[in-house]
C-alpha atoms as a PDB file:
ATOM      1  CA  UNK A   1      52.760 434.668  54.561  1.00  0.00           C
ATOM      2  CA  UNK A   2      54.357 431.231  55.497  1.00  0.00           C
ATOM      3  CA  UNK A   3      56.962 431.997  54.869  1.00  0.00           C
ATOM      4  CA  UNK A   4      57.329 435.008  56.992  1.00  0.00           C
ATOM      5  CA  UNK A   5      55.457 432.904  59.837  1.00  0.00           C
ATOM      6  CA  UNK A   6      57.907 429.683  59.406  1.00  0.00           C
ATOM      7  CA  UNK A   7      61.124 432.876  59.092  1.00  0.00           C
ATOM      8  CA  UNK A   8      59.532 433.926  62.528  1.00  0.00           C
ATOM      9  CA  UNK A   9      59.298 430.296  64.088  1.00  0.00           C
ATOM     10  CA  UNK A  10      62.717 429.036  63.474  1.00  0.00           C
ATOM     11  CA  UNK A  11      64.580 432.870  64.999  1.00  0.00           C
ATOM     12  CA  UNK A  12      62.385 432.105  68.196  1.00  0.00           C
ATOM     13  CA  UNK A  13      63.269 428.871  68.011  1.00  0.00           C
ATOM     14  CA  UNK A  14      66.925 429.925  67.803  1.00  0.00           C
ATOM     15  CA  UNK A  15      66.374 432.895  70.593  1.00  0.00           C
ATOM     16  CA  UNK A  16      65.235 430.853  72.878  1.00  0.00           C
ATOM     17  CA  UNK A  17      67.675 427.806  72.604  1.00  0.00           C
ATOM     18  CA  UNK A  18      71.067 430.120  72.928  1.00  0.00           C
ATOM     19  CA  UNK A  19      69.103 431.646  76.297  1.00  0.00           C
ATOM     20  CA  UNK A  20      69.260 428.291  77.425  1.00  0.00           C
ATOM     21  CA  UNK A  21      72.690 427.649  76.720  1.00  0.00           C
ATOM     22  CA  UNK A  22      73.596 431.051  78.305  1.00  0.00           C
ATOM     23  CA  UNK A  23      71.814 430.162  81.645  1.00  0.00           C
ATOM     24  CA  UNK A  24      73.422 426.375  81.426  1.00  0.00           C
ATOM     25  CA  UNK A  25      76.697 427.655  80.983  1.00  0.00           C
ATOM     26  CA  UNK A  26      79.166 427.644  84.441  1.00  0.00           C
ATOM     27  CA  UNK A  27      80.040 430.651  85.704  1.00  0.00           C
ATOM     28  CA  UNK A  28      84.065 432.063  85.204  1.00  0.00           C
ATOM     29  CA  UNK A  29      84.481 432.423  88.389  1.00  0.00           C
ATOM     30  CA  UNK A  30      83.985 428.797  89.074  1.00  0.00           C
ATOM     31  CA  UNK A  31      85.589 427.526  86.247  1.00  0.00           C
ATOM     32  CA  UNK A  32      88.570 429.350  87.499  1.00  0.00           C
ATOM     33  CA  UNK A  33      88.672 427.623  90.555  1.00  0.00           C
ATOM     34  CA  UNK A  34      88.008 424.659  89.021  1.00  0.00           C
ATOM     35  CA  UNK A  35      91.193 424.713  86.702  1.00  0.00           C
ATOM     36  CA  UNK A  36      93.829 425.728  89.866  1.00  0.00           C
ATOM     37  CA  UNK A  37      92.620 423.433  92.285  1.00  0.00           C
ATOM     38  CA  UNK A  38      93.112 420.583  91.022  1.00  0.00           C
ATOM     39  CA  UNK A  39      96.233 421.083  88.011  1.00  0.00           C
ATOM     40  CA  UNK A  40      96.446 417.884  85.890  1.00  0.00           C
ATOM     41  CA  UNK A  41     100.377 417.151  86.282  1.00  0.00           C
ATOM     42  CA  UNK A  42     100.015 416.984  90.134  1.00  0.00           C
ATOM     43  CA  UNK A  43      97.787 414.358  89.787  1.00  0.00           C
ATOM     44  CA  UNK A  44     100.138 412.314  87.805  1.00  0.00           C
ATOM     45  CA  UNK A  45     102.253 410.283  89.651  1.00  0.00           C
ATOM     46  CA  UNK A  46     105.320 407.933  89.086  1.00  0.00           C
ATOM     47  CA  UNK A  47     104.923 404.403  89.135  1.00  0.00           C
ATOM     48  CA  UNK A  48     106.067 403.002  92.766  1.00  0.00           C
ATOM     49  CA  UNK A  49     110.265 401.984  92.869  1.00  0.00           C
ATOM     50  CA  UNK A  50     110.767 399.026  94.679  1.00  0.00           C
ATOM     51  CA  UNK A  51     111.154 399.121  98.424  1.00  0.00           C
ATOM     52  CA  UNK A  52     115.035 397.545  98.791  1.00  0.00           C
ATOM     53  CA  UNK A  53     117.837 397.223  96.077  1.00  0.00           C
ATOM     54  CA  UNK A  54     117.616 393.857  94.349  1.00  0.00           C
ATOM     55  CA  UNK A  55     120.182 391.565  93.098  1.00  0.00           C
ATOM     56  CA  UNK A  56     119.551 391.780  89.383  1.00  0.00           C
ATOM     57  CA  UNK A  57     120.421 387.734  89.276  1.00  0.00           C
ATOM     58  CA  UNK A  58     120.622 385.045  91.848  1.00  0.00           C
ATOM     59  CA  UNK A  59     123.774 384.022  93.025  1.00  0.00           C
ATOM     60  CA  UNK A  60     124.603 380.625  94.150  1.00  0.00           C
ATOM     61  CA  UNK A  61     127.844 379.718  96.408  1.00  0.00           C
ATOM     62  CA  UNK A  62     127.228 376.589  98.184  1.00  0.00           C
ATOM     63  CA  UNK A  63     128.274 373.085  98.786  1.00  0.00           C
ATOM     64  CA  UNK A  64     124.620 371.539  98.855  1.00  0.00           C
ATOM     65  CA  UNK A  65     123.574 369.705  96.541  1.00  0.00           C
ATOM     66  CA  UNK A  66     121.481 371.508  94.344  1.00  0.00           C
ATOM     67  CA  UNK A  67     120.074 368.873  92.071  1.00  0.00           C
ATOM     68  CA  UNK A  68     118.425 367.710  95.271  1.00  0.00           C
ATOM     69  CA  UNK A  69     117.349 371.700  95.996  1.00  0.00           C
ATOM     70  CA  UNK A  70     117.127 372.811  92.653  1.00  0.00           C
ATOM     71  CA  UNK A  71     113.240 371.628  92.944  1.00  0.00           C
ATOM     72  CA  UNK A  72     108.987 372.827  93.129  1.00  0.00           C
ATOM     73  CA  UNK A  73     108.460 372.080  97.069  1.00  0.00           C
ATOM     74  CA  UNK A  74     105.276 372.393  98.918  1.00  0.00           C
ATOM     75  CA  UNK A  75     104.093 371.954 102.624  1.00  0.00           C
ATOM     76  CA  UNK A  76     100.919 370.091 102.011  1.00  0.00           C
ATOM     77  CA  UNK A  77     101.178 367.339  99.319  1.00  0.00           C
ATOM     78  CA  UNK A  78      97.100 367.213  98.860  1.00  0.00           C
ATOM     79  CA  UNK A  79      96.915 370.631  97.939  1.00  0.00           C
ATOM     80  CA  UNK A  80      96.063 372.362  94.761  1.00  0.00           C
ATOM     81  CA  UNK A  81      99.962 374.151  93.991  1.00  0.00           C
ATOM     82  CA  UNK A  82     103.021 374.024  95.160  1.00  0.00           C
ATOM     83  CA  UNK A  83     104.402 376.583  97.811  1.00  0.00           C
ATOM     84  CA  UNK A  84     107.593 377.823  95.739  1.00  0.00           C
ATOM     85  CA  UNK A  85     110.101 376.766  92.892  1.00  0.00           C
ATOM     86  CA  UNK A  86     113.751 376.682  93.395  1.00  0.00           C
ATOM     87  CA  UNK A  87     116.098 377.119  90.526  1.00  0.00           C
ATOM     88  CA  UNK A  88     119.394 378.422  89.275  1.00  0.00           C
ATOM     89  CA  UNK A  89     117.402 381.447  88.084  1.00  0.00           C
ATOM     90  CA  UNK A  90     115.188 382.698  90.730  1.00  0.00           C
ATOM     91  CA  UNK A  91     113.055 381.550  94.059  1.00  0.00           C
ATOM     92  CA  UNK A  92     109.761 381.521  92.568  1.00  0.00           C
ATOM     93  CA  UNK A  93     106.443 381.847  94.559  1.00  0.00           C
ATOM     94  CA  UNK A  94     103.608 379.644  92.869  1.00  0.00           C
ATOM     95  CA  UNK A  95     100.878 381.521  94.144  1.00  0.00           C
ATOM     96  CA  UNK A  96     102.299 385.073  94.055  1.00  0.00           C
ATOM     97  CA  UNK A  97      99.943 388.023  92.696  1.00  0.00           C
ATOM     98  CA  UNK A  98     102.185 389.056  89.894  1.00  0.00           C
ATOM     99  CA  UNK A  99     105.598 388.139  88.803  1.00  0.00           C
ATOM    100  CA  UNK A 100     106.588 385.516  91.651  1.00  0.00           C
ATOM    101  CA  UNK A 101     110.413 385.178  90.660  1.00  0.00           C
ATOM    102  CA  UNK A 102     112.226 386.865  93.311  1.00  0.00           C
ATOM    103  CA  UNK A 103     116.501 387.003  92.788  1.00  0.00           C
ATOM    104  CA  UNK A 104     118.284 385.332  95.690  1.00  0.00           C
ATOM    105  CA  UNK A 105     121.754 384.712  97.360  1.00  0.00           C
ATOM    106  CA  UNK A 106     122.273 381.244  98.405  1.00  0.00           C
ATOM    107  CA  UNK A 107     125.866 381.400 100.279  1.00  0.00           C
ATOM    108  CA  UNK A 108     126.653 378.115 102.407  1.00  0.00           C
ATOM    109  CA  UNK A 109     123.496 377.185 103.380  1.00  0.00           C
ATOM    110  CA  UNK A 110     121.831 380.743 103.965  1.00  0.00           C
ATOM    111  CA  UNK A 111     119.487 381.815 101.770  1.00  0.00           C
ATOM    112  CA  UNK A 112     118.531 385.255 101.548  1.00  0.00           C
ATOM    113  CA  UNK A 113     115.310 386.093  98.845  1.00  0.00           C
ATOM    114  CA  UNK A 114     115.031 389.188  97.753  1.00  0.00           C
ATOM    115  CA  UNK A 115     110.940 389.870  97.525  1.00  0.00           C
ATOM    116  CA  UNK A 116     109.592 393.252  95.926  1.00  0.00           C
ATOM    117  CA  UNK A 117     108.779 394.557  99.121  1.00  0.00           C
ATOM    118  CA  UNK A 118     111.045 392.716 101.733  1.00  0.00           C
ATOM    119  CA  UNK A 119     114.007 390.864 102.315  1.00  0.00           C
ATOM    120  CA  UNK A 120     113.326 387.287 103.808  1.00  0.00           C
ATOM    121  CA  UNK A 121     116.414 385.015 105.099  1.00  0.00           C
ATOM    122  CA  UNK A 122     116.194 381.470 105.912  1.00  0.00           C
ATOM    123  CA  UNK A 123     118.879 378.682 106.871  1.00  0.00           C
ATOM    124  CA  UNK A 124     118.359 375.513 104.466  1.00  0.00           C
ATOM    125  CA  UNK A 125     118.874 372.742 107.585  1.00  0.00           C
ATOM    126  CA  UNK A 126     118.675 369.564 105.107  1.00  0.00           C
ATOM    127  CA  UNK A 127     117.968 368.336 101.699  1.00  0.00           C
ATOM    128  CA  UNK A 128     117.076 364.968 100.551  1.00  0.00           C
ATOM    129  CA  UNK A 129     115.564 363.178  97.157  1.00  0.00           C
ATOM    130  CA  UNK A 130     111.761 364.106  99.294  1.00  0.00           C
ATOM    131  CA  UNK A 131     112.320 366.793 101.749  1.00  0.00           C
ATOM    132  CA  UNK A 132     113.823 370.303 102.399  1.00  0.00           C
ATOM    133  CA  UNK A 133     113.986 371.420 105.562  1.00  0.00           C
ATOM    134  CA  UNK A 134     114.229 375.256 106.561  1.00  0.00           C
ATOM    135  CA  UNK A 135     114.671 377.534 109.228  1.00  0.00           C
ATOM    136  CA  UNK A 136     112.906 380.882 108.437  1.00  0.00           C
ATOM    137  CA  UNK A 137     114.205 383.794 110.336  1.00  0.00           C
ATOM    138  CA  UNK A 138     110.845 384.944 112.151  1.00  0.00           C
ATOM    139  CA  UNK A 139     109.554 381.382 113.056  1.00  0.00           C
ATOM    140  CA  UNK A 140     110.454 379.770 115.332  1.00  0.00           C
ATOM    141  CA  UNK A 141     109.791 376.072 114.279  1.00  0.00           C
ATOM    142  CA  UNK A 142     111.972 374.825 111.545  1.00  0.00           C
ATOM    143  CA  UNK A 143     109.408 373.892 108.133  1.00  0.00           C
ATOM    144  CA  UNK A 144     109.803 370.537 106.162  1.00  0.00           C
ATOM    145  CA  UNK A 145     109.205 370.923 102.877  1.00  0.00           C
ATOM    146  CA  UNK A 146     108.307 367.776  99.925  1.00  0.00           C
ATOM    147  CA  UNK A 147     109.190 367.724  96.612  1.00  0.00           C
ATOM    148  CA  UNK A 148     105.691 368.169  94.861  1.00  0.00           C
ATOM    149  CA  UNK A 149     103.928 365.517  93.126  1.00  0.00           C
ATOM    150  CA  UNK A 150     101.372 367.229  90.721  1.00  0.00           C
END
């Protein structure tokens, strides 16, 4: 007899927990809507090309000298980093969110960097052993630079 009753227990048991599956379980009609609206390639998507064509090295044709420019230069000496590197390989910005070397053209003394996003040009107006002194193309004011100390 307990067997039969314990038999008895565990098909209700059984019954009633596939009803509840049934009753849980999402309509077709929705999952087919579900699956066309939103396909999983379209929501893939290719990683962002950069903006402008990029030198793929600098290039430097100039008369300055550029052991003087070659250099780390900030605006503000008491502050924590310097503004940007200059080298043979690249115009590097200190505080950039990412890779900060940026491929340049330095021809006479116009300097054109060549940014992910943007192009920036800027006229070098004078070096020295302490200062660098440019002309960007959107401001008005020409910037001195000094070499940086930390």
């Amino acid at each position: 007899m307990k067997r039969t009753i314990f038999i008895l227990s565990v098909l209700s048991i059984i019954t009633i927990s596939s009803c509840n599956k049934k009753a849980d379980a999402v309509p077709e009609k929705t999952q087919e809507q579900t699956e066309t609206a939103a396909p999983v390639a379209d929501t893939v998507k290719e990683a962002p090309k950069p903006a402008i064509e990029r030198p793929v090295k600098s290039v430097v044709e100039t008369t300055l000298n550029t052991k003087l420019l070659f250099n780390t230069w900030v605006i503000d000496p008491n502050g924590p980093h310097a503004d940007f590197v200059l080298s043979p390989k690249a115009f590097s910005i200190v505080d950039y969110d990412g890779d900060g070397d940026m491929p340049y053209l330095l021809k006479g003394n116009k300097l054109t960097i060549y940014y992910k996003e943007f192009v920036q040009e800027v006229e070098i107006l004078s070096v020295s052993k302490t200062n660098l002194i440019l002309k960007w193309k959107d401001i008005e004011e020409p910037i001195t630079y000094v070499v940086w100390k930390g």
